[in-house]
Protein backbone atom coordinates (compact mmCIF):
# COMPACT_ATOMS: atom_id res chain seq x y z
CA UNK A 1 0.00 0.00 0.00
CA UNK A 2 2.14 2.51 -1.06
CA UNK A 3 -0.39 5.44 -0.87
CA UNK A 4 -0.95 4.79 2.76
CA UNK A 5 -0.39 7.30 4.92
CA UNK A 6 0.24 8.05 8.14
CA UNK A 7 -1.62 10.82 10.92
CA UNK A 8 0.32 12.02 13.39
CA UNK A 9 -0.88 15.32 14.90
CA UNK A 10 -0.52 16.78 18.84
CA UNK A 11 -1.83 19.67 20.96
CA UNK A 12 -0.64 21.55 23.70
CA UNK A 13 -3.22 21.40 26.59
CA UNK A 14 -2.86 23.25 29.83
CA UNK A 15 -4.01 20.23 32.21
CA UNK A 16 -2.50 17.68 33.44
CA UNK A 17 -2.06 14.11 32.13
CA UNK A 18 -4.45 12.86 34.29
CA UNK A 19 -7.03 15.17 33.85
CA UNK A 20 -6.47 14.76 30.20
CA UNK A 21 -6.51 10.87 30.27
CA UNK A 22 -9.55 10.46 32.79
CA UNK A 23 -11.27 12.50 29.78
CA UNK A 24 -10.47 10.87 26.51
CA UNK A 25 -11.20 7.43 28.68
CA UNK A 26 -14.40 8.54 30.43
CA UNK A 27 -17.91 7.38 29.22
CA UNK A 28 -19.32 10.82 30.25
CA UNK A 29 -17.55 12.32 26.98
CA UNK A 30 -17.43 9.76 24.82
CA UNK A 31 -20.08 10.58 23.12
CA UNK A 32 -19.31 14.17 23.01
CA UNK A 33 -16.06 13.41 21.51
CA UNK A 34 -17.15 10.61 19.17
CA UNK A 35 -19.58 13.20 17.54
CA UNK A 36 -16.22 14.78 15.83
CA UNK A 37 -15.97 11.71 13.66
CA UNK A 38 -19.86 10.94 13.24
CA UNK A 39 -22.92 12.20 14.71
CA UNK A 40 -23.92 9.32 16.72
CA UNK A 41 -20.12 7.61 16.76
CA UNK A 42 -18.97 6.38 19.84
CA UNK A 43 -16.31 4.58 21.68
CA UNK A 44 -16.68 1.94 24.39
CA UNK A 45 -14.14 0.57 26.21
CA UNK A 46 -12.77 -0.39 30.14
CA UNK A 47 -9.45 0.91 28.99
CA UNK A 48 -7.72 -2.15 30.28
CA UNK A 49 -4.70 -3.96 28.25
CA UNK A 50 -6.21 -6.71 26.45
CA UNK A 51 -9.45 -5.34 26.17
CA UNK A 52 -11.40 -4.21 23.01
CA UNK A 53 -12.31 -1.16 21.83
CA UNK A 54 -15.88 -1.00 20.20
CA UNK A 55 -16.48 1.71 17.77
CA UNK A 56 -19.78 2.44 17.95
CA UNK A 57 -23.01 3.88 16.32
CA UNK A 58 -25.99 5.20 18.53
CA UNK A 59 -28.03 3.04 19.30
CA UNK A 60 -25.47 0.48 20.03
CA UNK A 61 -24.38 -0.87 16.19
CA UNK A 62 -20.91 -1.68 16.55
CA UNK A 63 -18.80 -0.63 13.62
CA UNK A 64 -15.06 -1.92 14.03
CA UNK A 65 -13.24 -3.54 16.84
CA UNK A 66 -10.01 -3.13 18.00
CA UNK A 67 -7.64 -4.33 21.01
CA UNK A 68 -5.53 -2.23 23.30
CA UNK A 69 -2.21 -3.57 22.76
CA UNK A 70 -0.38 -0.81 25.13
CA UNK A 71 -1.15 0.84 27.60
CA UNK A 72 0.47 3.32 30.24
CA UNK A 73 -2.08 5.12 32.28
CA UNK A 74 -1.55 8.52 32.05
CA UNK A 75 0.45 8.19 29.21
CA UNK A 76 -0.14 5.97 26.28
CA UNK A 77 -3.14 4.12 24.90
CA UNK A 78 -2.14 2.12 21.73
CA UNK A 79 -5.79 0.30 20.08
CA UNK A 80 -4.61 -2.05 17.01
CA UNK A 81 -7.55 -3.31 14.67
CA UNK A 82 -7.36 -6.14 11.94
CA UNK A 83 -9.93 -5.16 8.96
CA UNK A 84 -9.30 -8.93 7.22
CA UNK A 85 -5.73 -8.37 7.06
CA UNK A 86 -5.48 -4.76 6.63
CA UNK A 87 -4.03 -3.89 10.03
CA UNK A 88 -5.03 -0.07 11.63
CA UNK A 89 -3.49 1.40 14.60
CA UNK A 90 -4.21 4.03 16.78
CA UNK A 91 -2.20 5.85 19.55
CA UNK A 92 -2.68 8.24 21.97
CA UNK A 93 0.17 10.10 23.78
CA UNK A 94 0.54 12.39 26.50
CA UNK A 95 3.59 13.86 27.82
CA UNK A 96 4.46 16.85 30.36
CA UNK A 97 7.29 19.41 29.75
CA UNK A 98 7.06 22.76 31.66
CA UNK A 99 3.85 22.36 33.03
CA UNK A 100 2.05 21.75 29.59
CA UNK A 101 0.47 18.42 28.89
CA UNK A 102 0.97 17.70 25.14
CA UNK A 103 -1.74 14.96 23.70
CA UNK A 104 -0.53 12.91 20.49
CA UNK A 105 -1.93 10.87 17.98
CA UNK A 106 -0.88 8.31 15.57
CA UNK A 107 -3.10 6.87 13.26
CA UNK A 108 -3.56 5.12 10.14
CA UNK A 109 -2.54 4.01 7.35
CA UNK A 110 -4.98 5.96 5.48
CA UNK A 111 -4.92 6.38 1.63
CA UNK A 112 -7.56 8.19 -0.63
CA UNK A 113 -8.94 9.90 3.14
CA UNK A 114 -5.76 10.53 4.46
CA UNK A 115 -6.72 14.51 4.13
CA UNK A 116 -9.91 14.45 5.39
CA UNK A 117 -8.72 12.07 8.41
CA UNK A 118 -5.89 14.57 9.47
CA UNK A 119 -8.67 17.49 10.03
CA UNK A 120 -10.66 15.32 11.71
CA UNK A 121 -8.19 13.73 14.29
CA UNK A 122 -6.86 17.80 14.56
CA UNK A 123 -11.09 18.93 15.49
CA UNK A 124 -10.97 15.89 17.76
CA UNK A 125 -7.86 17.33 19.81
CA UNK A 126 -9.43 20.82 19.78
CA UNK A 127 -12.03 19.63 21.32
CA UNK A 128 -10.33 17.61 24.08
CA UNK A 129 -8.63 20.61 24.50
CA UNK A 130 -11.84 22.88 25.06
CA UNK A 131 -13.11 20.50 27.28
CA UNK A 132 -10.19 20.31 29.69
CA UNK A 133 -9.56 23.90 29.59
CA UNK A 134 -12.72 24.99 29.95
C-alpha cells in the first residue's frame, strides 16, 4: 500500500495528564467526543490492556473492533484493529514538559482519506482541548 499514509498530529493542553486521560477514557464524553468523527459515533471501552475497543453507532451498532495492545495510564493508549488483514493502529500520547500536557496521535494508514482524516483527528484534539480547559 504505497499510498498509505500516516496521521500524526498533537496539541498543547494546559491540564494535566491525568485530567487529560480520565477524559479521553471517560464514558461521560465519549459521546461528546465521538460526535467529531460521526454524529452518533462512539467509543466503548474499560481501557484495560487486552481489552477491546468497540467503535460504535448510537443506538449500540458496533462498527469496528479493536484491542488495546499498550497501555500506560496517564500516558499511552495504543488500540490495534485487523480489517481482514489490513491492520489499523491508533495511539494516543501524553507527555508533560514545563507544566504543559501535550496529547498525540498516531493513526492510520490511510490512503484516498488521508486529508480528510488529518482534520478530523486535529477537530478531535481541539475539542479535548476545550473541554479540559474549559
Amino acid at each position: 500500500m504505497s499510498d498509505s499514509k500516516i496521521v500524526s498530529v498533537s496539541i498543547a493542553i494546559n491540564d494535566s495528564p491525568a485530567t487529560i486521560w480520565n477524559l479521553i477514557t471517560s464514558k461521560t464524553y465519549a459521546k461528546e467526543l465521538g460526535s467529531i468523527f460521526d454524529a452518533n459515533a462512539f467509543v466503548e471501552s474499560d481501557w484495560k490492556l487486552g481489552s477491546p475497543v468497540h467503535f460504535k453507532y448510537e443506538p449500540n451498532k458496533i462498527v469496528s473492533t479493536g484491542t488495546i495492545t499498550n497501555l500506560i495510564e496517564n500516558e499511552i493508549i495504543q488500540v490495534d484493529y485487523d480489517f481482514s488483514g489490513f491492520k489499523y493502529e491508533e495511539r494516543y500520547t501524553i507527555t508533560k514538559s514545563n507544566g504543559v500536557s501535550t496529547l498525540a496521535i498516531y493513526a492510520g494508514p490511510y490512503t484516498s482519506d488521508f486529508e480528510d482524516q488529518k482534520v478530523v483527528w486535529n477537530n478531535w484534539l481541539a475539542k479535548v482541548k476545550h473541554l479540559c480547559e474549559e
